[in-house]
N, C-alpha and C. Protein backbone atom coordinates (compact mmCIF):
# COMPACT_ATOMS: atom_id res chain seq x y z
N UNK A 1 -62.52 -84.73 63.37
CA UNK A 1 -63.64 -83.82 63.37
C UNK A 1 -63.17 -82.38 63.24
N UNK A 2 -62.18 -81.75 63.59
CA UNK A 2 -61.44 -80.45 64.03
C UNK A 2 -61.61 -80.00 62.24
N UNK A 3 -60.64 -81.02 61.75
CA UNK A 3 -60.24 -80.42 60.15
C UNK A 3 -61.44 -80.64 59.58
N UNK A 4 -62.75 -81.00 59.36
CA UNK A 4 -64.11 -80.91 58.97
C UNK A 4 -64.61 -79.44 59.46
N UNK A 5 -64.47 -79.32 60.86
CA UNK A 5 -64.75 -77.67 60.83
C UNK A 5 -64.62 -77.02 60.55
N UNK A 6 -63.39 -76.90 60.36
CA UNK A 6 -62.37 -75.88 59.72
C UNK A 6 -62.74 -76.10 58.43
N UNK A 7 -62.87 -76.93 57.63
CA UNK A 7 -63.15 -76.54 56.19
C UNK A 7 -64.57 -76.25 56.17
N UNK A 8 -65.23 -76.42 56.99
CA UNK A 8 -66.86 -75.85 57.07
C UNK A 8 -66.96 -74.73 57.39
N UNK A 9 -65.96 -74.15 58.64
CA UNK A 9 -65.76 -72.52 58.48
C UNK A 9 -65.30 -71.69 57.23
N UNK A 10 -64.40 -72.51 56.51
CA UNK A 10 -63.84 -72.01 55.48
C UNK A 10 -64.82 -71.89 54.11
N UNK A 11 -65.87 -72.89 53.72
CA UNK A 11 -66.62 -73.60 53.09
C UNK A 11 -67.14 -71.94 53.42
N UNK A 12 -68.06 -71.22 54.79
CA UNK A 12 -69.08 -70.41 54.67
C UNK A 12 -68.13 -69.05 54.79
N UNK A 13 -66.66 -68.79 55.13
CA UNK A 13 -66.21 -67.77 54.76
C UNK A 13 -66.06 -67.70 53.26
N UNK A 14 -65.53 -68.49 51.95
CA UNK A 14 -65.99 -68.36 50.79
C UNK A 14 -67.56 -68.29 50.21
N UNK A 15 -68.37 -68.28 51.14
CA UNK A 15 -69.12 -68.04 50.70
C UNK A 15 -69.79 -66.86 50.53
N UNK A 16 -69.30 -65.96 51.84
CA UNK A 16 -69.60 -64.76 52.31
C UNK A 16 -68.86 -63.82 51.25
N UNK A 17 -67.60 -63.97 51.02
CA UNK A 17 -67.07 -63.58 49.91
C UNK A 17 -67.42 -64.24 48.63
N UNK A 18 -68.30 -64.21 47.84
CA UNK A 18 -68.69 -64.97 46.73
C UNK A 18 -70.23 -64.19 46.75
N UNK A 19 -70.67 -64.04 47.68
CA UNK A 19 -71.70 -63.31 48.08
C UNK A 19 -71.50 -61.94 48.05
N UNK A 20 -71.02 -61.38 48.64
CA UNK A 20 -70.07 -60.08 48.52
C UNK A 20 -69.67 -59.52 47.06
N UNK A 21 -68.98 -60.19 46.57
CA UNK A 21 -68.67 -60.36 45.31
C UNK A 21 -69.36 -60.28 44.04
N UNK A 22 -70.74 -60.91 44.06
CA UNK A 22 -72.44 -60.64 43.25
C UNK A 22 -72.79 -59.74 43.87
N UNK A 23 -72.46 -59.15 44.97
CA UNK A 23 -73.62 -57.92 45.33
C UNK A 23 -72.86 -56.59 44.55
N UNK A 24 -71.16 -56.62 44.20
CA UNK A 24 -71.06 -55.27 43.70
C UNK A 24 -70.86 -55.65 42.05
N UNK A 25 -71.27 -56.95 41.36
CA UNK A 25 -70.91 -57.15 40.10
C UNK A 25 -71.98 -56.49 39.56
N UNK A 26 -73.46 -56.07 39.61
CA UNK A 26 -74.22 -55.56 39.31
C UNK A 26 -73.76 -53.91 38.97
N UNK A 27 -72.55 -53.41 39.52
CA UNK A 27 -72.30 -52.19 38.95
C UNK A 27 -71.69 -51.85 37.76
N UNK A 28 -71.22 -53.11 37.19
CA UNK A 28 -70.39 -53.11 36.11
C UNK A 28 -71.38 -53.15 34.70
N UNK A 29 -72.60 -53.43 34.89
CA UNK A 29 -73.53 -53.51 34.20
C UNK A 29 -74.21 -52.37 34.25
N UNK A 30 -74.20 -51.40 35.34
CA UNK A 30 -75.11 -50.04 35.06
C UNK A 30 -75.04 -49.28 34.27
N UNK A 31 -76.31 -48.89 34.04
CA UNK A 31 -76.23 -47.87 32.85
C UNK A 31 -75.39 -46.50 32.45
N UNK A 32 -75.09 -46.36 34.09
CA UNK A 32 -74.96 -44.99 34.52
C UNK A 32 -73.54 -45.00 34.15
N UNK A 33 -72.73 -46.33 33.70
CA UNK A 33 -71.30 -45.92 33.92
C UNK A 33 -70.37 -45.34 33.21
N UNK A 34 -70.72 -44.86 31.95
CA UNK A 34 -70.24 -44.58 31.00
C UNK A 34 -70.83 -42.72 31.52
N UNK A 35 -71.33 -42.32 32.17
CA UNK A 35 -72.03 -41.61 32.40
C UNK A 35 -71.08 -40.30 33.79
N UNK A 36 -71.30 -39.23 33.68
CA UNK A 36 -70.62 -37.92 34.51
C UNK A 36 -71.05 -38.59 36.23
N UNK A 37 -70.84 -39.05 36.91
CA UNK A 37 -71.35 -39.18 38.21
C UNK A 37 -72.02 -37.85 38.72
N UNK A 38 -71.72 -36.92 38.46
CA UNK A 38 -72.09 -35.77 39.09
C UNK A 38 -73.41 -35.35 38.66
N UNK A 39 -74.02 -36.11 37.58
CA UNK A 39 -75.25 -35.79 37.02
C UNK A 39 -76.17 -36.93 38.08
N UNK A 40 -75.73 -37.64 38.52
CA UNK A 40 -76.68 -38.35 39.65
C UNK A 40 -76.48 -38.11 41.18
N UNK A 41 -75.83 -36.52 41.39
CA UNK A 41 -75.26 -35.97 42.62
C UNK A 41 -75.98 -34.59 42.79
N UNK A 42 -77.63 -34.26 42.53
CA UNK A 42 -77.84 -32.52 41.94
C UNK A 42 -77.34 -31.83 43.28
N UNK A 43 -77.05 -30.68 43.33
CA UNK A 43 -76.61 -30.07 44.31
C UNK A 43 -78.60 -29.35 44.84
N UNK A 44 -79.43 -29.32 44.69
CA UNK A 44 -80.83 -29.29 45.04
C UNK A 44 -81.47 -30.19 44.22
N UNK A 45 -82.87 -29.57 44.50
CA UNK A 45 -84.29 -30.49 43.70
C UNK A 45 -85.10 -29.38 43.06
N UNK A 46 -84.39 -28.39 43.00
CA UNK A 46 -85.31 -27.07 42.79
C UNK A 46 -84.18 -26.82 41.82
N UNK A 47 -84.89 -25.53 40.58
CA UNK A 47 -83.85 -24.59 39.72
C UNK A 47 -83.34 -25.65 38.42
N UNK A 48 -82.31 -25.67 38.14
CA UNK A 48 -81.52 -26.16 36.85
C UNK A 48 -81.54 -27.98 37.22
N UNK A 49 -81.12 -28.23 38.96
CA UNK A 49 -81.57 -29.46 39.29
C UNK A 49 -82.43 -30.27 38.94
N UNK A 50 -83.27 -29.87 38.48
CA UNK A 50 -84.69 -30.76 38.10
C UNK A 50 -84.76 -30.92 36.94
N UNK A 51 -84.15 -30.75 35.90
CA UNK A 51 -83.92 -30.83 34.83
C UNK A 51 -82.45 -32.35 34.73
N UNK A 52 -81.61 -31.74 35.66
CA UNK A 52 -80.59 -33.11 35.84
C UNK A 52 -81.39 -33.66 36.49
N UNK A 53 -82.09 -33.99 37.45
CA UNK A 53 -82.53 -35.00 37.73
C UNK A 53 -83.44 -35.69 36.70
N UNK A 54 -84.28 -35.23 35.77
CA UNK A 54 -84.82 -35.95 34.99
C UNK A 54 -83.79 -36.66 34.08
N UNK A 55 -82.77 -36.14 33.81
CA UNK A 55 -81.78 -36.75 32.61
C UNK A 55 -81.71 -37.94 33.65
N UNK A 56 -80.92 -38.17 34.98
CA UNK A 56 -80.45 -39.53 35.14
C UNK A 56 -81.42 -40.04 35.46
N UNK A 57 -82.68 -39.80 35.74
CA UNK A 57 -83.82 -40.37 36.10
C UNK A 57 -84.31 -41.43 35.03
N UNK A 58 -84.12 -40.70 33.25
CA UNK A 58 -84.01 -41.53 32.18
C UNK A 58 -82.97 -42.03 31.86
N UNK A 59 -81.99 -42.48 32.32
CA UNK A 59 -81.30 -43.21 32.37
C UNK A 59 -81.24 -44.19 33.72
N UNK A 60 -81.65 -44.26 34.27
CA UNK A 60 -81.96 -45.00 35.38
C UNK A 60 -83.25 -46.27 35.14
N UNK A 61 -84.28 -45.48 34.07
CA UNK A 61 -85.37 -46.07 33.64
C UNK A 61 -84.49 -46.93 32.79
N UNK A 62 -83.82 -46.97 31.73
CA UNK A 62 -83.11 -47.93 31.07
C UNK A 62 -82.37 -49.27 31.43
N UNK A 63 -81.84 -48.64 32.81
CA UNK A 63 -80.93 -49.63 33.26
C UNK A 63 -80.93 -51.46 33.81
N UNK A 64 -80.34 -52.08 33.21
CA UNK A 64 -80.84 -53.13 33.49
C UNK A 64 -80.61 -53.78 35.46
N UNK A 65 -79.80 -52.75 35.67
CA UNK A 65 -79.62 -53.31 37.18
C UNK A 65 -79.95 -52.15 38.05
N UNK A 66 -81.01 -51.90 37.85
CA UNK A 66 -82.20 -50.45 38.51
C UNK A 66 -82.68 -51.40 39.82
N UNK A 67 -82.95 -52.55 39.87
CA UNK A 67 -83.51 -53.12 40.81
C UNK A 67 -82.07 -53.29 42.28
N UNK A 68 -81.58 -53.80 41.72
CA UNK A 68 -80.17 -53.69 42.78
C UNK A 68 -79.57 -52.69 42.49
N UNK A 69 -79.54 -51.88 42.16
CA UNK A 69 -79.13 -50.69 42.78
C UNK A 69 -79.66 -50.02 43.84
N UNK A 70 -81.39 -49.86 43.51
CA UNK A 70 -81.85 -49.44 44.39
C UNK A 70 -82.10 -50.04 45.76
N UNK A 71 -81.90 -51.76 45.80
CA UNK A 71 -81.62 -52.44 46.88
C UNK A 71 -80.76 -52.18 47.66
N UNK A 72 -79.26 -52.03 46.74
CA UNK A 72 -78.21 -51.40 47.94
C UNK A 72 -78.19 -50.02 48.49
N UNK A 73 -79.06 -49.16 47.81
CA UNK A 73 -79.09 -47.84 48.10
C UNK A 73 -80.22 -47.82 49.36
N UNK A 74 -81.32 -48.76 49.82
CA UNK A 74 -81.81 -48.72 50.34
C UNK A 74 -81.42 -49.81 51.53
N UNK A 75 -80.21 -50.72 51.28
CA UNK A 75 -79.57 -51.56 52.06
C UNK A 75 -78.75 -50.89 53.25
N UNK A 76 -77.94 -50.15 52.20
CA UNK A 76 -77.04 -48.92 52.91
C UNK A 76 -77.47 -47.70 53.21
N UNK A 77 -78.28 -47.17 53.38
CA UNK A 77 -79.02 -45.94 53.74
C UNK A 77 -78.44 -44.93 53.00
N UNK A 78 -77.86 -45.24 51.65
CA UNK A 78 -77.41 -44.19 51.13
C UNK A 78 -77.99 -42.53 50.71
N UNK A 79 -77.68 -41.42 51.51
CA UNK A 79 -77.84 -40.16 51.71
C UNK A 79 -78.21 -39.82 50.45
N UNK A 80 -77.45 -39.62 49.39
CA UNK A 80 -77.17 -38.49 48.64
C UNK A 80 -76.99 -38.99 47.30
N UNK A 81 -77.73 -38.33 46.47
CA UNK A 81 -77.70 -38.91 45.15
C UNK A 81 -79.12 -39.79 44.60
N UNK A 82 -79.16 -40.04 43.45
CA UNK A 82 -80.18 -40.90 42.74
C UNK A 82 -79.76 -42.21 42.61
N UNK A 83 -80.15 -43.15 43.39
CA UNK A 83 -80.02 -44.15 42.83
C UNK A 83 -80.99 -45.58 42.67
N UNK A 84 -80.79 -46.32 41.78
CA UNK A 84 -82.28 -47.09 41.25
C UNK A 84 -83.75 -46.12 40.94
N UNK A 85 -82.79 -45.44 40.60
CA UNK A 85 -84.29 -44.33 40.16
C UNK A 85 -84.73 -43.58 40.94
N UNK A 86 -84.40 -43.54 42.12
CA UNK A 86 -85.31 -42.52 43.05
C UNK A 86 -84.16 -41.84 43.98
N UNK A 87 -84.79 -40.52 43.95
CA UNK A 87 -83.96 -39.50 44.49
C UNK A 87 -83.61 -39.76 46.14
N UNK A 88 -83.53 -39.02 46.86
CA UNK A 88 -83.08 -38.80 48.25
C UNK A 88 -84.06 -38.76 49.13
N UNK A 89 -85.16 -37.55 48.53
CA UNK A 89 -86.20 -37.58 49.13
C UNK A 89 -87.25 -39.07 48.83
N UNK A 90 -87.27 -39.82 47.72
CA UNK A 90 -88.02 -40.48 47.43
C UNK A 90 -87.99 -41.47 47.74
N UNK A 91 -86.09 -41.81 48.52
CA UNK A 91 -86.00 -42.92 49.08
C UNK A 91 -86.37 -42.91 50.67
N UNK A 92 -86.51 -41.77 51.35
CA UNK A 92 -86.58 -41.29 52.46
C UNK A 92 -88.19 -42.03 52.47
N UNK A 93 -89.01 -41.61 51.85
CA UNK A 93 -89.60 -41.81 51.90
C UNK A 93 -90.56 -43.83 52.01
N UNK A 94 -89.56 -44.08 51.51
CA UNK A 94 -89.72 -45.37 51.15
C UNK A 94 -89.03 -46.13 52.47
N UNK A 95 -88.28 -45.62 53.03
CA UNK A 95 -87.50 -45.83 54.21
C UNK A 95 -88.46 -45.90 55.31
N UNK A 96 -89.04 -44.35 55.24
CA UNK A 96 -89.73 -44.16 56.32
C UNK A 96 -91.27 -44.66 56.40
N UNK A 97 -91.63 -45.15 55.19
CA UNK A 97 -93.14 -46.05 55.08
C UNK A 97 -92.37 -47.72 55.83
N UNK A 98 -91.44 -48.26 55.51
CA UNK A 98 -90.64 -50.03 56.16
C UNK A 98 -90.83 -49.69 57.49
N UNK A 99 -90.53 -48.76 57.90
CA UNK A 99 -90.10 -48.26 59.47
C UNK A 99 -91.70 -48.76 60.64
């Protein structure tokens, strides 16, 4: 019975990693990657900012993995930046309506 566990522990630690593993393959497919990172980083939301934010904003609309992105961005409470399409404030917002 011992060595059945053990490969049943082992069985759901590969799985966790395999899992793990699909959650960051979705970045290799983003649109954004060929793309300046710093254009999905505006330093405000006001001034010359809003203008970059619309550029990655249309490129974000393109992307085929807009949906998980914005899952992990909203998985991880990620601060800063655009991602799955919606800004900082917009995810805040979306945060704070689940809550």
């Amino acid at each position: 019975m011992i060595p059945e566990e053990a490969d049943s522990q082992g069985t759901c630690a590969r799985r966790r990693v395999a899992t793990r593993e699909a959650r960051r393959e979705w970045r290799s497919a983003a649109a954004c990657q060929s793309c300046d990172p710093e254009l999905f980083f505006p330093v405000s939301s006001s001034g010359p900012a809003v203008e970059q934010i619309a550029r990655a904003k249309e490129i974000c609309a393109r992307c085929p993995v807009r949906p998980q992105c914005l899952a992990f961005a909203l998985r991880t409470r990620q601060v800063y930046g655009l991602w799955g399409g919606l800004t900082e404030q917009e995810r805040y917002l979306v945060w704070s309506r689940s809550a």
